[in-house]
PDB file of N, CA and C in Angstrom:
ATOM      1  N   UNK A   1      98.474  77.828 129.989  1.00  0.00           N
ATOM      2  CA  UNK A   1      98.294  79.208 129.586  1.00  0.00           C
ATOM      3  C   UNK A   1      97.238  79.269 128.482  1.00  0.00           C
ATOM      4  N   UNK A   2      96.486  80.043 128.662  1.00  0.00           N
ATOM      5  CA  UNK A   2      95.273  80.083 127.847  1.00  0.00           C
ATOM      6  C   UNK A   2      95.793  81.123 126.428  1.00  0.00           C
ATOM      7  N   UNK A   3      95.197  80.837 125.498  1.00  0.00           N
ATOM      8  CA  UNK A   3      95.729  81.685 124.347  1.00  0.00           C
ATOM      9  C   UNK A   3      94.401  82.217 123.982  1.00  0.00           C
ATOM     10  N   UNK A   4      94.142  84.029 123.318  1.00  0.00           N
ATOM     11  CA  UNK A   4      93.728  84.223 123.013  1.00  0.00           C
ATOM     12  C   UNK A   4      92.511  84.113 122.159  1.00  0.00           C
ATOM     13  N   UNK A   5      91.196  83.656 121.479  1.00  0.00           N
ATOM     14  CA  UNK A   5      91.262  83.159 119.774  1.00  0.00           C
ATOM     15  C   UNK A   5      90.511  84.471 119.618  1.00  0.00           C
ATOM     16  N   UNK A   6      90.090  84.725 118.582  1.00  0.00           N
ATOM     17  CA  UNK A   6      89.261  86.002 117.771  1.00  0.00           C
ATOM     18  C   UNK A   6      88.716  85.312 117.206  1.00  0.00           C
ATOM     19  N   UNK A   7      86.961  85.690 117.653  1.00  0.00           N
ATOM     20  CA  UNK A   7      86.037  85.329 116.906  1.00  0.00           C
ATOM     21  C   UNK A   7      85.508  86.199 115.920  1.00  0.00           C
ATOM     22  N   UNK A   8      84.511  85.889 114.794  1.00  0.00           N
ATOM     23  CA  UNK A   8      83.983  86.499 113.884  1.00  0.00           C
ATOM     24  C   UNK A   8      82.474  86.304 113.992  1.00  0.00           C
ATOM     25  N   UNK A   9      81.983  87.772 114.209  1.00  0.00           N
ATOM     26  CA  UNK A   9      80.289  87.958 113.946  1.00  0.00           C
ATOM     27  C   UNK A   9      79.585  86.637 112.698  1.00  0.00           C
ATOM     28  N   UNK A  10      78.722  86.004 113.258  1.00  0.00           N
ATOM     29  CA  UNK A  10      78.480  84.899 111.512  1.00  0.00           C
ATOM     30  C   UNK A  10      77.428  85.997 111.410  1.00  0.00           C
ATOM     31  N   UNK A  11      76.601  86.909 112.324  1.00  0.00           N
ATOM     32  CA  UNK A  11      75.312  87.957 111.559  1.00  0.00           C
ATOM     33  C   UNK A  11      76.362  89.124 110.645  1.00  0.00           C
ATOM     34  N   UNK A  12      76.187  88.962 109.302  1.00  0.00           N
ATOM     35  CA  UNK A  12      76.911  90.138 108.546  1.00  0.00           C
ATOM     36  C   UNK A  12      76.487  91.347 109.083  1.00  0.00           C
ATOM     37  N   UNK A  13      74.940  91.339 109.934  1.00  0.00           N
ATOM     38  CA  UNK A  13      74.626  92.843 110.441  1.00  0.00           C
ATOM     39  C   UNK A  13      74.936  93.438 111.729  1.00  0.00           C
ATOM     40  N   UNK A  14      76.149  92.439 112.065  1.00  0.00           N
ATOM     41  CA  UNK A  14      76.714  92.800 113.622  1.00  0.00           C
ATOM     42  C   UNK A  14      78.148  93.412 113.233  1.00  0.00           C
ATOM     43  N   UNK A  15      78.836  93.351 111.951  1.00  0.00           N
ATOM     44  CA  UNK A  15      79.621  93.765 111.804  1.00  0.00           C
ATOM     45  C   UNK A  15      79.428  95.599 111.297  1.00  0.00           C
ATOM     46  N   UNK A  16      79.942  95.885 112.061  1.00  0.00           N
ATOM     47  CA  UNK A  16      79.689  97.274 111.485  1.00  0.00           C
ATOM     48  C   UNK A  16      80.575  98.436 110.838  1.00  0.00           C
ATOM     49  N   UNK A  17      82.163  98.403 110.915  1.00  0.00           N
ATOM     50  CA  UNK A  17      82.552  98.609 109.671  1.00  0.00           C
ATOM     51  C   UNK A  17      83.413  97.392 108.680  1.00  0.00           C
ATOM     52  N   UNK A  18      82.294  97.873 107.485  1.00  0.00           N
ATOM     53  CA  UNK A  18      82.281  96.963 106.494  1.00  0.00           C
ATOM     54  C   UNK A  18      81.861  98.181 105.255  1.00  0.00           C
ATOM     55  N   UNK A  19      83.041  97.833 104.613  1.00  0.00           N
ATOM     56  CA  UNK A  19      83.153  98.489 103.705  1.00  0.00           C
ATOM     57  C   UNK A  19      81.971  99.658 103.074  1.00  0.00           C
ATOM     58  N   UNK A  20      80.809  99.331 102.796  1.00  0.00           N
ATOM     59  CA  UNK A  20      79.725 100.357 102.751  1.00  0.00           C
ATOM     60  C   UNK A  20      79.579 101.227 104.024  1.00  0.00           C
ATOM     61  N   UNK A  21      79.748 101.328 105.103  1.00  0.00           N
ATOM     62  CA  UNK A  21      79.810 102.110 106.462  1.00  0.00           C
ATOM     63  C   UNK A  21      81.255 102.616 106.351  1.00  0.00           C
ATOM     64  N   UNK A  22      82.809 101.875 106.066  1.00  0.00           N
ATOM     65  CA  UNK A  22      83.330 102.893 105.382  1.00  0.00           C
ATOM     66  C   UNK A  22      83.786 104.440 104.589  1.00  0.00           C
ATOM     67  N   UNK A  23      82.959 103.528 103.482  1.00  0.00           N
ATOM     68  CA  UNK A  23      82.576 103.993 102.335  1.00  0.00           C
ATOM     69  C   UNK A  23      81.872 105.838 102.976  1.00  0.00           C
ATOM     70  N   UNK A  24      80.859 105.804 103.758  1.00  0.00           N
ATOM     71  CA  UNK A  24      79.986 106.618 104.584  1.00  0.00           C
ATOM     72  C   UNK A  24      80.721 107.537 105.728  1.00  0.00           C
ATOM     73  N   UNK A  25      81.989 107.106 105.951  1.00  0.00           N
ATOM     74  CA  UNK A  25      82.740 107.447 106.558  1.00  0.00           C
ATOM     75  C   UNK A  25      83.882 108.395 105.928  1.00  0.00           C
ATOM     76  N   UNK A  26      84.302 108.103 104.884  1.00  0.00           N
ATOM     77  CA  UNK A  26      84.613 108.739 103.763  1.00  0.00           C
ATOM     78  C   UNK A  26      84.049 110.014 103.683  1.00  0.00           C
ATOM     79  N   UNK A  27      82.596 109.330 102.970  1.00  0.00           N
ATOM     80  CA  UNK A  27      82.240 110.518 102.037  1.00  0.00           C
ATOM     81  C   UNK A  27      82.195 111.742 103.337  1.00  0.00           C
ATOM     82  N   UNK A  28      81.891 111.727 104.786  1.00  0.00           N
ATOM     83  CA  UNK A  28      81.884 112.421 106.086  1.00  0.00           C
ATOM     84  C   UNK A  28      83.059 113.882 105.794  1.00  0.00           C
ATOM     85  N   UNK A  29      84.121 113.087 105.642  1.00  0.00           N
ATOM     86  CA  UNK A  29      85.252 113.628 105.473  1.00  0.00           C
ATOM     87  C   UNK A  29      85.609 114.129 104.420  1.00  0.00           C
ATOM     88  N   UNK A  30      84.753 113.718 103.251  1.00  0.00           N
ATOM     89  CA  UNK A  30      84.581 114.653 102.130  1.00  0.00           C
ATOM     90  C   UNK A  30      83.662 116.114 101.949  1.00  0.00           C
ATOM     91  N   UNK A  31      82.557 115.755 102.834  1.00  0.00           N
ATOM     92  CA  UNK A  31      81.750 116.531 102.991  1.00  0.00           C
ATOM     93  C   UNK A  31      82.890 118.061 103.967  1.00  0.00           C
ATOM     94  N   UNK A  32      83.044 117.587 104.777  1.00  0.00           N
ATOM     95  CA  UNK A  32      84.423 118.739 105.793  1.00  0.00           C
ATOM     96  C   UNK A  32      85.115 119.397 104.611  1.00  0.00           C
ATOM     97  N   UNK A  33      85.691 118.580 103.786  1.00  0.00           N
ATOM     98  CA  UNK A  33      86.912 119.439 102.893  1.00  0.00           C
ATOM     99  C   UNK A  33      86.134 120.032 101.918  1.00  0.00           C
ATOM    100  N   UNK A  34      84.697 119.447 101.428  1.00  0.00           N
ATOM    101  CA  UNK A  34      83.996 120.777 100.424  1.00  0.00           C
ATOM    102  C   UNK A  34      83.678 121.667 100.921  1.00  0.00           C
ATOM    103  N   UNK A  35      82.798 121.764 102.519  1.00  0.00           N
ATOM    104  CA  UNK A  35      83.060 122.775 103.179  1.00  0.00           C
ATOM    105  C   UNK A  35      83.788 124.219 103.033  1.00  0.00           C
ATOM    106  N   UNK A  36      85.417 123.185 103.499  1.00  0.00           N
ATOM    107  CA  UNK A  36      86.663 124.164 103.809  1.00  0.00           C
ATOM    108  C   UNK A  36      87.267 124.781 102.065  1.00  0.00           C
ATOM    109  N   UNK A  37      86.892 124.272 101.064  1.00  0.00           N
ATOM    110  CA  UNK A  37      86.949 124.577 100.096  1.00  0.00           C
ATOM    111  C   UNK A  37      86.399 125.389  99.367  1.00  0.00           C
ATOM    112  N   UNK A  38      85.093 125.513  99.884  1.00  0.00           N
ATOM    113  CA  UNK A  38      83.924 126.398  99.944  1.00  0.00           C
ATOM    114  C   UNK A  38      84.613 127.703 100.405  1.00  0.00           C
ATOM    115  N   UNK A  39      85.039 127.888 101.621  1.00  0.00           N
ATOM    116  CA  UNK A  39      85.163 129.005 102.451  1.00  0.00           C
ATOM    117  C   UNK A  39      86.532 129.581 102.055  1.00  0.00           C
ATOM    118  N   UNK A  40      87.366 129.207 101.818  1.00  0.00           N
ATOM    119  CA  UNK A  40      88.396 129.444 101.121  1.00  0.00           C
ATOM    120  C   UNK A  40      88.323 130.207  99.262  1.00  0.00           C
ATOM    121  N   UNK A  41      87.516 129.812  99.116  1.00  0.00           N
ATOM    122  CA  UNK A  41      86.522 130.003  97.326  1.00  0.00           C
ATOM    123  C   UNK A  41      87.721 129.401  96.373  1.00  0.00           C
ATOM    124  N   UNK A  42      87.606 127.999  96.786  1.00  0.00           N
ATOM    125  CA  UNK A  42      88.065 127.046  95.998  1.00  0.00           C
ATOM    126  C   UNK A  42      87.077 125.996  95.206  1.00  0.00           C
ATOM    127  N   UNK A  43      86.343 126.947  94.625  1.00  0.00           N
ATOM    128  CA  UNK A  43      84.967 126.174  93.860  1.00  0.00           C
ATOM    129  C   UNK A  43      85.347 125.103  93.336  1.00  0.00           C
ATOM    130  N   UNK A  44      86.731 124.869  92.498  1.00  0.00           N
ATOM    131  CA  UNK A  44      86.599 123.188  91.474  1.00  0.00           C
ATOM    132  C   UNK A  44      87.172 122.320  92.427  1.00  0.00           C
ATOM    133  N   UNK A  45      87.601 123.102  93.564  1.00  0.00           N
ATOM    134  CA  UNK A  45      88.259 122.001  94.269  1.00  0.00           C
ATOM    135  C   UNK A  45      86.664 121.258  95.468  1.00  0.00           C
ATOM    136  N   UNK A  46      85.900 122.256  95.357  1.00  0.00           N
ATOM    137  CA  UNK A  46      84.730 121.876  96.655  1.00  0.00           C
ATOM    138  C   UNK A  46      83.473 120.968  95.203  1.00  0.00           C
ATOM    139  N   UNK A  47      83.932 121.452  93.695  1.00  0.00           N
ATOM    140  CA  UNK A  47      83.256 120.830  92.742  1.00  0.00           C
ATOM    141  C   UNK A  47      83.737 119.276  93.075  1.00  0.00           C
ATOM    142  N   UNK A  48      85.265 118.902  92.736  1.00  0.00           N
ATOM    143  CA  UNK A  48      85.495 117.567  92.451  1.00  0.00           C
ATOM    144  C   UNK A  48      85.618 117.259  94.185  1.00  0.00           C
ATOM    145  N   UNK A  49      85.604 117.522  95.257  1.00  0.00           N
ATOM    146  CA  UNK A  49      85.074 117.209  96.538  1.00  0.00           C
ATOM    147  C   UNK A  49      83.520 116.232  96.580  1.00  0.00           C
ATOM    148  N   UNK A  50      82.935 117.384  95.712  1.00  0.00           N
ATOM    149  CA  UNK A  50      81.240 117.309  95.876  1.00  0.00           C
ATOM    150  C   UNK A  50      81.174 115.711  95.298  1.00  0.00           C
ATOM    151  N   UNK A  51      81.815 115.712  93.748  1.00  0.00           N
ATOM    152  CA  UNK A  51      81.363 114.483  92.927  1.00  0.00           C
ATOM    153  C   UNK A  51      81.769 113.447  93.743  1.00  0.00           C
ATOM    154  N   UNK A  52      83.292 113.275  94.451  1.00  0.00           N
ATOM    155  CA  UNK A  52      83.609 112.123  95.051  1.00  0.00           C
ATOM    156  C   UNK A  52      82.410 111.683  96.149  1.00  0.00           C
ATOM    157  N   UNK A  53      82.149 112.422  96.730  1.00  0.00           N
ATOM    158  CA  UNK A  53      81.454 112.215  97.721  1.00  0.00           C
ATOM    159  C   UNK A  53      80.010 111.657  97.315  1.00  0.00           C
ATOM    160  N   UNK A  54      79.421 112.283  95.717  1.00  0.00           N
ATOM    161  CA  UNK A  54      78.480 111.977  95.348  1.00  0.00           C
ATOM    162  C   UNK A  54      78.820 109.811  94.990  1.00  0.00           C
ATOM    163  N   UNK A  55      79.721 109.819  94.025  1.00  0.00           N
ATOM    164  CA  UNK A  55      80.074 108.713  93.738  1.00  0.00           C
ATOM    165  C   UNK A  55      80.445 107.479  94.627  1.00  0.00           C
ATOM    166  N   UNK A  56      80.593 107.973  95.812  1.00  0.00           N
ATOM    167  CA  UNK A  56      80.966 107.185  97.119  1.00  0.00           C
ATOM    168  C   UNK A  56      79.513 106.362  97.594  1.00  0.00           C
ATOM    169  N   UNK A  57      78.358 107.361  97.543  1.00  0.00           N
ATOM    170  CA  UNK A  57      77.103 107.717  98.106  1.00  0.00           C
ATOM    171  C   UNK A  57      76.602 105.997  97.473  1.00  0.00           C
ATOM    172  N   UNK A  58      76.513 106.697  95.843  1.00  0.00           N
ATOM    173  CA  UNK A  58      76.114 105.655  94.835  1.00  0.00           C
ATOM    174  C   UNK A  58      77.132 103.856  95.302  1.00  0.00           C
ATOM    175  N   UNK A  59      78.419 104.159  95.392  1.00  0.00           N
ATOM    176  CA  UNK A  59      78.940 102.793  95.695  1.00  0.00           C
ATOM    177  C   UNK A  59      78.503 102.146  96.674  1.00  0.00           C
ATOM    178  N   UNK A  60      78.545 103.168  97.953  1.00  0.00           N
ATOM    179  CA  UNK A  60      78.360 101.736  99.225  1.00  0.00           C
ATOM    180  C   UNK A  60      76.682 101.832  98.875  1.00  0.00           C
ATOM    181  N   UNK A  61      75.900 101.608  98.397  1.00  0.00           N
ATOM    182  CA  UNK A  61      74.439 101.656  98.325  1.00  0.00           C
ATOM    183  C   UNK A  61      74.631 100.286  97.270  1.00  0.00           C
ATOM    184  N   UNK A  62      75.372 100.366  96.392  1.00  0.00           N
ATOM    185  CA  UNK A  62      75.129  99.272  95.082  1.00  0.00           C
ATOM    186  C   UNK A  62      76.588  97.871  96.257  1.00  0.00           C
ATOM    187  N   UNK A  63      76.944  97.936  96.516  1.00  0.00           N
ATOM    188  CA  UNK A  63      77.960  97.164  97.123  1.00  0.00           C
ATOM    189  C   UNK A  63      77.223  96.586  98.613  1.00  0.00           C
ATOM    190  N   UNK A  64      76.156  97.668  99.508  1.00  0.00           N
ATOM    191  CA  UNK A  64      75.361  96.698 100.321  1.00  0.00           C
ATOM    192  C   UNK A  64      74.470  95.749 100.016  1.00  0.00           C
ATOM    193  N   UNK A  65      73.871  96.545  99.218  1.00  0.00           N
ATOM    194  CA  UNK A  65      72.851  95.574  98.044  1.00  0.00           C
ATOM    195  C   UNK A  65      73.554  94.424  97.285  1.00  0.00           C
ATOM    196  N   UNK A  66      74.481  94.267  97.041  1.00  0.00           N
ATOM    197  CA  UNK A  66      75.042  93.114  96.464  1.00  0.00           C
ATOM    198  C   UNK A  66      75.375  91.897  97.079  1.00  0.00           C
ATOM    199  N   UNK A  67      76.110  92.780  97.815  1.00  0.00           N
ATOM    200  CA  UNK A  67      77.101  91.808  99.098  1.00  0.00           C
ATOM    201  C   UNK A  67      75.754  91.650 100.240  1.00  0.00           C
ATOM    202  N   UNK A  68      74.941  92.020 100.631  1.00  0.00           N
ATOM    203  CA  UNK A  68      74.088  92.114 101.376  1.00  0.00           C
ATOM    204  C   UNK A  68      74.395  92.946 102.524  1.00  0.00           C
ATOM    205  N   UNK A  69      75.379  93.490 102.940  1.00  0.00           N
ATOM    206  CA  UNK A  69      76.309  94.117 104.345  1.00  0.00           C
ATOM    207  C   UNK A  69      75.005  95.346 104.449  1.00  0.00           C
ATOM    208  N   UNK A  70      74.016  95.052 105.099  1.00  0.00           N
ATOM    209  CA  UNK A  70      73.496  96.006 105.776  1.00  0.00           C
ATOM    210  C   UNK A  70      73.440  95.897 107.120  1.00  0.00           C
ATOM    211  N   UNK A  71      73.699  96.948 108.052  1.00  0.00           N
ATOM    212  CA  UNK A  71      74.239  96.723 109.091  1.00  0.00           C
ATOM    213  C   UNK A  71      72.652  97.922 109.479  1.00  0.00           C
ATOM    214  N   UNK A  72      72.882  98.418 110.831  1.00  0.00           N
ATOM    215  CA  UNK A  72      71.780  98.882 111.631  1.00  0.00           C
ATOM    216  C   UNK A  72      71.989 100.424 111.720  1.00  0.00           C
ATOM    217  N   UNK A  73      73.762 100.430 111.318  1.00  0.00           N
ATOM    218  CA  UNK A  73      74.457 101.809 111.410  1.00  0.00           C
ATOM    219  C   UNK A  73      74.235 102.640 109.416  1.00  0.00           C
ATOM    220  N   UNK A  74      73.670 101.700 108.695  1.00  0.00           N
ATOM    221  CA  UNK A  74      73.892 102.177 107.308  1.00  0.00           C
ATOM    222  C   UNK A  74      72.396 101.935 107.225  1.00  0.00           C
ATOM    223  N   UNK A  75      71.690 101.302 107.737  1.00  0.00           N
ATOM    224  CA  UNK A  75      69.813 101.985 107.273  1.00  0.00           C
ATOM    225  C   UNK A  75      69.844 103.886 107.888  1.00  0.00           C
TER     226      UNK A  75
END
């Protein structure tokens, strides 16, 4: 009986979610709720929406650059 194994990408740029693409995935879904926060006229709530999303932006950018995780989906 043959058993399964799971391999792992060795190109870090074949993996594609990795934490900075994440990260981008996130802020997606942040962007929706400032939106809906917006339309509702929930300004501090579409304010502290806005910053997370801003601060997200800034992380996976300093965390690809570090770690090197640039993938084809985050250029």
């Amino acid at each position: 009986m043959e058993t399964a194994t799971t391999t792992t990408p060795t190109d870090p740029a074949a993996v594609v979610w990795n934490v900075p693409n994440q990260l981008s995935m996130l802020r997606l879904a942040l962007a929706v709720g400032c939106f809906v926060a917006l339309a509702l006229a929930g300004y501090w709530w579409a304010l502290g929406l806005f910053a997370a999303a801003t601060f997200t932006d800034w992380l996976d950018g300093c965390w690809a650059r570090r770690f090197n995780q640039i993938t084809r989906l985050g250029r």
